[in-house]
C-alpha atoms as a PDB file:
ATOM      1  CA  UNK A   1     -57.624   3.625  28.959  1.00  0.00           C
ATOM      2  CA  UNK A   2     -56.958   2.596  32.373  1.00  0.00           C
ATOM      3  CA  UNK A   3     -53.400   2.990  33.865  1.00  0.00           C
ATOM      4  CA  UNK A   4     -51.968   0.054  35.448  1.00  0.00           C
ATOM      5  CA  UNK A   5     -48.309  -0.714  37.325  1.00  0.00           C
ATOM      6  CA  UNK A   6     -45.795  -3.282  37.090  1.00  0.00           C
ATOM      7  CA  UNK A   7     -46.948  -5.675  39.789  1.00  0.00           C
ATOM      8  CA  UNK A   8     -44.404  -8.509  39.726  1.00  0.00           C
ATOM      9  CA  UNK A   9     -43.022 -11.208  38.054  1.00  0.00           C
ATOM     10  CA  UNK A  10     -44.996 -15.191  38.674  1.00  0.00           C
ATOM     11  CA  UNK A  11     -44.349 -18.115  37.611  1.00  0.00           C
ATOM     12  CA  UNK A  12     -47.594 -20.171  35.696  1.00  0.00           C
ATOM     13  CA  UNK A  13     -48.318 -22.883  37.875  1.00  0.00           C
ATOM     14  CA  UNK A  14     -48.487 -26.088  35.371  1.00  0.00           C
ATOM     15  CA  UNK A  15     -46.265 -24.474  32.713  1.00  0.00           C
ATOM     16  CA  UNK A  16     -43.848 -22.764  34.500  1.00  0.00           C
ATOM     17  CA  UNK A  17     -43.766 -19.752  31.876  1.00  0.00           C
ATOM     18  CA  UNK A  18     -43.101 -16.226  33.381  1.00  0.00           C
ATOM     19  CA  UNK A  19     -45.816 -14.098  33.438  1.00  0.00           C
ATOM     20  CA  UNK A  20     -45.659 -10.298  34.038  1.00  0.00           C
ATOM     21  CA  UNK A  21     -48.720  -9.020  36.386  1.00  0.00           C
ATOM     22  CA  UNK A  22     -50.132  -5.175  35.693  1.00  0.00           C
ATOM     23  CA  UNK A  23     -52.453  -3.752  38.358  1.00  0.00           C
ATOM     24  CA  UNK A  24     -54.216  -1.515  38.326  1.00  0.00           C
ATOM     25  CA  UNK A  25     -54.554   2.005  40.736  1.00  0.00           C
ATOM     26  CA  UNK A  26     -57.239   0.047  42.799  1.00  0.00           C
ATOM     27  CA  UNK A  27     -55.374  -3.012  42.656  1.00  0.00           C
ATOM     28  CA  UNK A  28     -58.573  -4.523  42.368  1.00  0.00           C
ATOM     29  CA  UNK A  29     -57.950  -6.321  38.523  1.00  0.00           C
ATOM     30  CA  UNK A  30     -54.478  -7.643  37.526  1.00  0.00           C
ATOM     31  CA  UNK A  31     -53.202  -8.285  33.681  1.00  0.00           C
ATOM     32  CA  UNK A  32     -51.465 -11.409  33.406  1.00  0.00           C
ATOM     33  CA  UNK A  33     -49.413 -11.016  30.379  1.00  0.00           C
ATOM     34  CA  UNK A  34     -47.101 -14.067  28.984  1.00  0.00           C
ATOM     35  CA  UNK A  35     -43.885 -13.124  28.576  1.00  0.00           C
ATOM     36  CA  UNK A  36     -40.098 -14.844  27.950  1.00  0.00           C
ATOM     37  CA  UNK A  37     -37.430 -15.649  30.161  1.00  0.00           C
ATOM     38  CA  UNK A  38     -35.004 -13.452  28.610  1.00  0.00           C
ATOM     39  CA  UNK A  39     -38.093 -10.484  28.943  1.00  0.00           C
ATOM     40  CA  UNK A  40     -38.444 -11.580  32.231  1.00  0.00           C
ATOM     41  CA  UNK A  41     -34.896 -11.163  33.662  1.00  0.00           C
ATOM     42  CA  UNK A  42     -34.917  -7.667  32.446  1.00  0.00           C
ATOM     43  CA  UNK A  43     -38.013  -6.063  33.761  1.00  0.00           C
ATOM     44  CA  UNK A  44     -37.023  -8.397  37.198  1.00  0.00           C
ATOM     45  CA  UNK A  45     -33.870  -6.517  37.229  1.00  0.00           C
ATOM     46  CA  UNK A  46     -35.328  -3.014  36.737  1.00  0.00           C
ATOM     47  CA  UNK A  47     -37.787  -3.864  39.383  1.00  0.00           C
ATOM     48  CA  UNK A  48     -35.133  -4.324  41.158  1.00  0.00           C
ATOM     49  CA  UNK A  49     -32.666  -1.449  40.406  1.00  0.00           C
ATOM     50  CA  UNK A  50     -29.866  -3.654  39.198  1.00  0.00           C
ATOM     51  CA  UNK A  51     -27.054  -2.560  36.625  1.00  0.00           C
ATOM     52  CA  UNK A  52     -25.293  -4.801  34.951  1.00  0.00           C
ATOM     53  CA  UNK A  53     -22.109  -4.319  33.774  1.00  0.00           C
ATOM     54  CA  UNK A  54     -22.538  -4.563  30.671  1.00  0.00           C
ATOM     55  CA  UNK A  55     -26.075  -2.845  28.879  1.00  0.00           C
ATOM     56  CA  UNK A  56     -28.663  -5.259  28.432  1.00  0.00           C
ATOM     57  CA  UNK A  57     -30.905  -4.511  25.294  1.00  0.00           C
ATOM     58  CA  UNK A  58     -33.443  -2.746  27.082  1.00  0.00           C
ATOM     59  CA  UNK A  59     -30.940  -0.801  28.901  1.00  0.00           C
ATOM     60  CA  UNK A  60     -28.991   0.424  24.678  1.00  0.00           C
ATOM     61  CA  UNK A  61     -32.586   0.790  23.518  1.00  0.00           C
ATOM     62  CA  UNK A  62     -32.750   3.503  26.668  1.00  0.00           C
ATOM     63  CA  UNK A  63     -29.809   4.901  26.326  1.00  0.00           C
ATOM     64  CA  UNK A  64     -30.192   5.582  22.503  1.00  0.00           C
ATOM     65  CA  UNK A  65     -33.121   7.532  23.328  1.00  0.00           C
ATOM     66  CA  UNK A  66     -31.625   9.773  25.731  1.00  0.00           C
ATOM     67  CA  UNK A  67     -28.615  10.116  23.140  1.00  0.00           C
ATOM     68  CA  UNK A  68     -31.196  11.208  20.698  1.00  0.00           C
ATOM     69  CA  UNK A  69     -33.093  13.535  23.196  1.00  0.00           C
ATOM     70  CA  UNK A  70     -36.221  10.886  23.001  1.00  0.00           C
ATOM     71  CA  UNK A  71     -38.578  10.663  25.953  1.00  0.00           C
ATOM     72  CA  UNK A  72     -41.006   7.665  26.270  1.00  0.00           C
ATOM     73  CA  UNK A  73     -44.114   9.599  27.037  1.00  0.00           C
ATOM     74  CA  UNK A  74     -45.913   6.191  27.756  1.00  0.00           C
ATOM     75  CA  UNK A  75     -46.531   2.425  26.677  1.00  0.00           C
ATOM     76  CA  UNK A  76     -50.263   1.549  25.512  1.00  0.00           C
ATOM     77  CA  UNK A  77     -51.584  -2.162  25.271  1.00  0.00           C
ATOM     78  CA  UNK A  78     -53.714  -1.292  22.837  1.00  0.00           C
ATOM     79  CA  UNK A  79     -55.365  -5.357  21.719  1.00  0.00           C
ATOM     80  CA  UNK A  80     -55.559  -9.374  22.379  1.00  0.00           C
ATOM     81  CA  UNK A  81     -55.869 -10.838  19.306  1.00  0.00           C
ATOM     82  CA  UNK A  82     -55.366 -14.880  19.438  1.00  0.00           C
ATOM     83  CA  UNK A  83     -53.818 -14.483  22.902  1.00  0.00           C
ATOM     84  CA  UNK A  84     -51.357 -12.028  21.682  1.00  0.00           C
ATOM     85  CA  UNK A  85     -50.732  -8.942  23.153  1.00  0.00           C
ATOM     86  CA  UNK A  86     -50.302  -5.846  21.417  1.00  0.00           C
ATOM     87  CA  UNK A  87     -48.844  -2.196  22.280  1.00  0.00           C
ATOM     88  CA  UNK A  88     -46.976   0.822  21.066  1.00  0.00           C
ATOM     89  CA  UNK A  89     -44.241   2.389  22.608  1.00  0.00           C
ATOM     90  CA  UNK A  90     -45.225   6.181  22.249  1.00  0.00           C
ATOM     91  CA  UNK A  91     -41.718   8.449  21.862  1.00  0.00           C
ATOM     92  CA  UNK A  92     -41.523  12.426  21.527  1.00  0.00           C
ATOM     93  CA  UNK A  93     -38.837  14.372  20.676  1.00  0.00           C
ATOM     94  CA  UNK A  94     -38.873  17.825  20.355  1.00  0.00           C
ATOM     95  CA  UNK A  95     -42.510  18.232  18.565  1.00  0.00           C
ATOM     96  CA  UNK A  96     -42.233  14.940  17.043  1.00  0.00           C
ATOM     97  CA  UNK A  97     -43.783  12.209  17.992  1.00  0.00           C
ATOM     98  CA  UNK A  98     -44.221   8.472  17.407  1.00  0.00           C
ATOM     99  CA  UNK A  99     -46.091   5.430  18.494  1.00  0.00           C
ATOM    100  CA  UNK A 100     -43.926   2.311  17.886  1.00  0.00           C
ATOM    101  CA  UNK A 101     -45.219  -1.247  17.271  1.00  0.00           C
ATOM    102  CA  UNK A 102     -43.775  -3.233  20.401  1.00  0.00           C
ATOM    103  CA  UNK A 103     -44.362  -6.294  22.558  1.00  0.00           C
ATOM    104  CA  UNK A 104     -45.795  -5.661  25.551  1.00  0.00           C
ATOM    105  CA  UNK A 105     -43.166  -7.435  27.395  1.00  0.00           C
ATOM    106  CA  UNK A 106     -40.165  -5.373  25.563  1.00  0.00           C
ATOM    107  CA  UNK A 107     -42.467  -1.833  26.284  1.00  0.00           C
ATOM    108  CA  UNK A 108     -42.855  -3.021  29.904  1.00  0.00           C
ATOM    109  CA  UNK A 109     -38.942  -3.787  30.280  1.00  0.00           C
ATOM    110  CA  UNK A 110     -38.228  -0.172  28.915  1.00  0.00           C
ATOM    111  CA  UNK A 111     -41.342   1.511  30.578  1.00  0.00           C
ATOM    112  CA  UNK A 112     -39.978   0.488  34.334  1.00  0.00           C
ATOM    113  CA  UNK A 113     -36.745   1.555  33.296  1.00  0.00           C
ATOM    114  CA  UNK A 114     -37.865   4.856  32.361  1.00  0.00           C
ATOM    115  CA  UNK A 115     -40.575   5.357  34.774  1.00  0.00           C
ATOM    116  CA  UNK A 116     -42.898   5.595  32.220  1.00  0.00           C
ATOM    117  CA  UNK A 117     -46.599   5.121  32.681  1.00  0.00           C
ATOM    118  CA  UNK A 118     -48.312   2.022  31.573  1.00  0.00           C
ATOM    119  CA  UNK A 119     -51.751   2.438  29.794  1.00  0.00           C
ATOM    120  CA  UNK A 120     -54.149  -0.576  28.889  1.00  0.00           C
ATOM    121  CA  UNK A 121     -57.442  -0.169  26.518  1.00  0.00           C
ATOM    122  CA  UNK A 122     -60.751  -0.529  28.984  1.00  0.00           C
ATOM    123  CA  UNK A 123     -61.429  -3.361  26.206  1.00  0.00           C
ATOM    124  CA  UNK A 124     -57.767  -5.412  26.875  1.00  0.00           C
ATOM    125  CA  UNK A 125     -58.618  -5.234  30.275  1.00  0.00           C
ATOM    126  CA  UNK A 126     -62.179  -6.365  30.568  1.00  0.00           C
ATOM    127  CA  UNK A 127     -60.870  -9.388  28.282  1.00  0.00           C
ATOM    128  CA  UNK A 128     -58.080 -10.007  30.039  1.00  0.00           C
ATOM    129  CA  UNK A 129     -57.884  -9.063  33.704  1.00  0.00           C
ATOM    130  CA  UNK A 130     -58.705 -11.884  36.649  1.00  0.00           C
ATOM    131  CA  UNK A 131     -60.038  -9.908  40.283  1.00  0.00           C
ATOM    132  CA  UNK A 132     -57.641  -9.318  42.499  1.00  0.00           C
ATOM    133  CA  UNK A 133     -60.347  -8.445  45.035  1.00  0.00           C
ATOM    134  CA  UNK A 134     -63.334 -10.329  44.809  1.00  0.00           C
ATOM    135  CA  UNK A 135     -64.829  -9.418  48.116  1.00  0.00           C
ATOM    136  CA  UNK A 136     -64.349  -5.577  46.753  1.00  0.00           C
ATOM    137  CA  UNK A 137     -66.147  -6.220  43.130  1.00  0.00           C
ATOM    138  CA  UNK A 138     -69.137  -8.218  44.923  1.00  0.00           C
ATOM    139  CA  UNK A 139     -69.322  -5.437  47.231  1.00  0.00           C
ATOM    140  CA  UNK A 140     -69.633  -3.139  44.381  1.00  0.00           C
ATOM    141  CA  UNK A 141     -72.189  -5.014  42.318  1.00  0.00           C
ATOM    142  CA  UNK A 142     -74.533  -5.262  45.559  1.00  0.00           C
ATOM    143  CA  UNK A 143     -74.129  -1.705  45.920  1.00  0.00           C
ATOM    144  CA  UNK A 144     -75.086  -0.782  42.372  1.00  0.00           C
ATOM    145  CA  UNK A 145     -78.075  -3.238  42.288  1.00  0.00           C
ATOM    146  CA  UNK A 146     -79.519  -2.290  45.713  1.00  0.00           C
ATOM    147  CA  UNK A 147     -79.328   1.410  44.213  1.00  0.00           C
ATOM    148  CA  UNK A 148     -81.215   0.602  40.902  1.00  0.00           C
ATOM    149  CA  UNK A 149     -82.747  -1.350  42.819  1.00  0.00           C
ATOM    150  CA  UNK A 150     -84.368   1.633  44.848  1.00  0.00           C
ATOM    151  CA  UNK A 151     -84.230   4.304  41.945  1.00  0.00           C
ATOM    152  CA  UNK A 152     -87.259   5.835  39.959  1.00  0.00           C
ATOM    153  CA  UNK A 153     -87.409   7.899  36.983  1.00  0.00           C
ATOM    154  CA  UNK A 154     -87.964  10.673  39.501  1.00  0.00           C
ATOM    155  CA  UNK A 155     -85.315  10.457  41.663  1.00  0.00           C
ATOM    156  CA  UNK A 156     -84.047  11.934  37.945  1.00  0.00           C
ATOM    157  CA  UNK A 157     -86.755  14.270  37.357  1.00  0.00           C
ATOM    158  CA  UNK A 158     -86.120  16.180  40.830  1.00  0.00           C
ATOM    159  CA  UNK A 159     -82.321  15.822  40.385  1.00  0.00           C
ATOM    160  CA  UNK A 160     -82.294  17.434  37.063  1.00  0.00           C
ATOM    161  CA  UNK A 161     -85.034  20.032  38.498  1.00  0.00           C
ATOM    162  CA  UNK A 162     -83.144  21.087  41.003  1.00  0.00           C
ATOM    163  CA  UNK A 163     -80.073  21.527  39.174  1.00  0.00           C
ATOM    164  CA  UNK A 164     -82.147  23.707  36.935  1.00  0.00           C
ATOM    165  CA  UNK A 165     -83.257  25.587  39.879  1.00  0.00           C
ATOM    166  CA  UNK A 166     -79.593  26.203  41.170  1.00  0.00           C
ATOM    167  CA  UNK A 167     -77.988  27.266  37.533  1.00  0.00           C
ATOM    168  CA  UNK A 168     -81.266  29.564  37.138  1.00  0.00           C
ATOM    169  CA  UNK A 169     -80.273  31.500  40.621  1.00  0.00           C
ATOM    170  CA  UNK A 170     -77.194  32.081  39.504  1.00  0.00           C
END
């Protein structure tokens, strides 16, 4: 699982449909994940450190878990199936815990309200995620094909040799 962070809020060009954007560490892939006006609003807000006056339904759903002693220990986007999204919202209280069916917009909304972290599944993301940095990645691939490029079976051989040799003088 990689962890990624609540980048923003954009706008799709053509439809004009909020999107929420998840980086990751590197900031080198970004998750654009669909999402609703309503959804939007409230993980702009959090973003943003607003309160309303009122609780917003993210904001009860929070508040219900800390009247229950319930700690989101994290949000995992665990699928894309038929461009949908899919993650749990993982809860613990005491030594109970529970992973909860969710949208990924609604886990989001509650995850940066909770600073919770935000896992994705390595196979959501390669599916998914546009580069954020394509100079980076190209630099990468040259980097890795100028090195297999330039490797031999020995260059194994003696590293596995001499790791023998330092583990057997020990």
């Amino acid at each position: 699982m990689i962890e990624m962070n609540v980048s923003g809020i954009a706008l799709d060009g053509i439809t004009r449909s909020p999107i929420a954007l998840l980086k990751d560490g590197s900031e080198r892939r970004a998750l654009p994940i669909y999402i609703g006006q309503d959804q939007a609003k409230a993980i702009m807000g959090a973003l943003e450190n607003q309160t309303p006056p009122r609780p917003l339904t993210h904001d009860l759903m929070v508040n219900i878990f800390e009247a229950w002693e319930m700690n989101v220990t994290r949000v995992i986007i665990h699928s894309l199936e038929d461009n949908t999204f899919y993650a749990l919202l993982c809860l613990q209280q005491g030594e109970n815990s529970r992973e909860i069916d969710c949208r990924p917009s609604d886990a989001i909304a509650i995850a940066v309200r909770t600073a919770t972290p935000i896992w994705v599944m390595e196979e959501v993301v390669a599916e998914a995620s546009i580069p954020v940095d394509r100079d980076a990645d190209e630099e990468e691939q040259q980097a890795f094909k100028e090195f297999v490029a330039n490797v031999s079976p020995e260059d194994f051989i003696r590293g596995r040799s001499s790791k023998n040799n330092e583990e057997s003088s020990s």
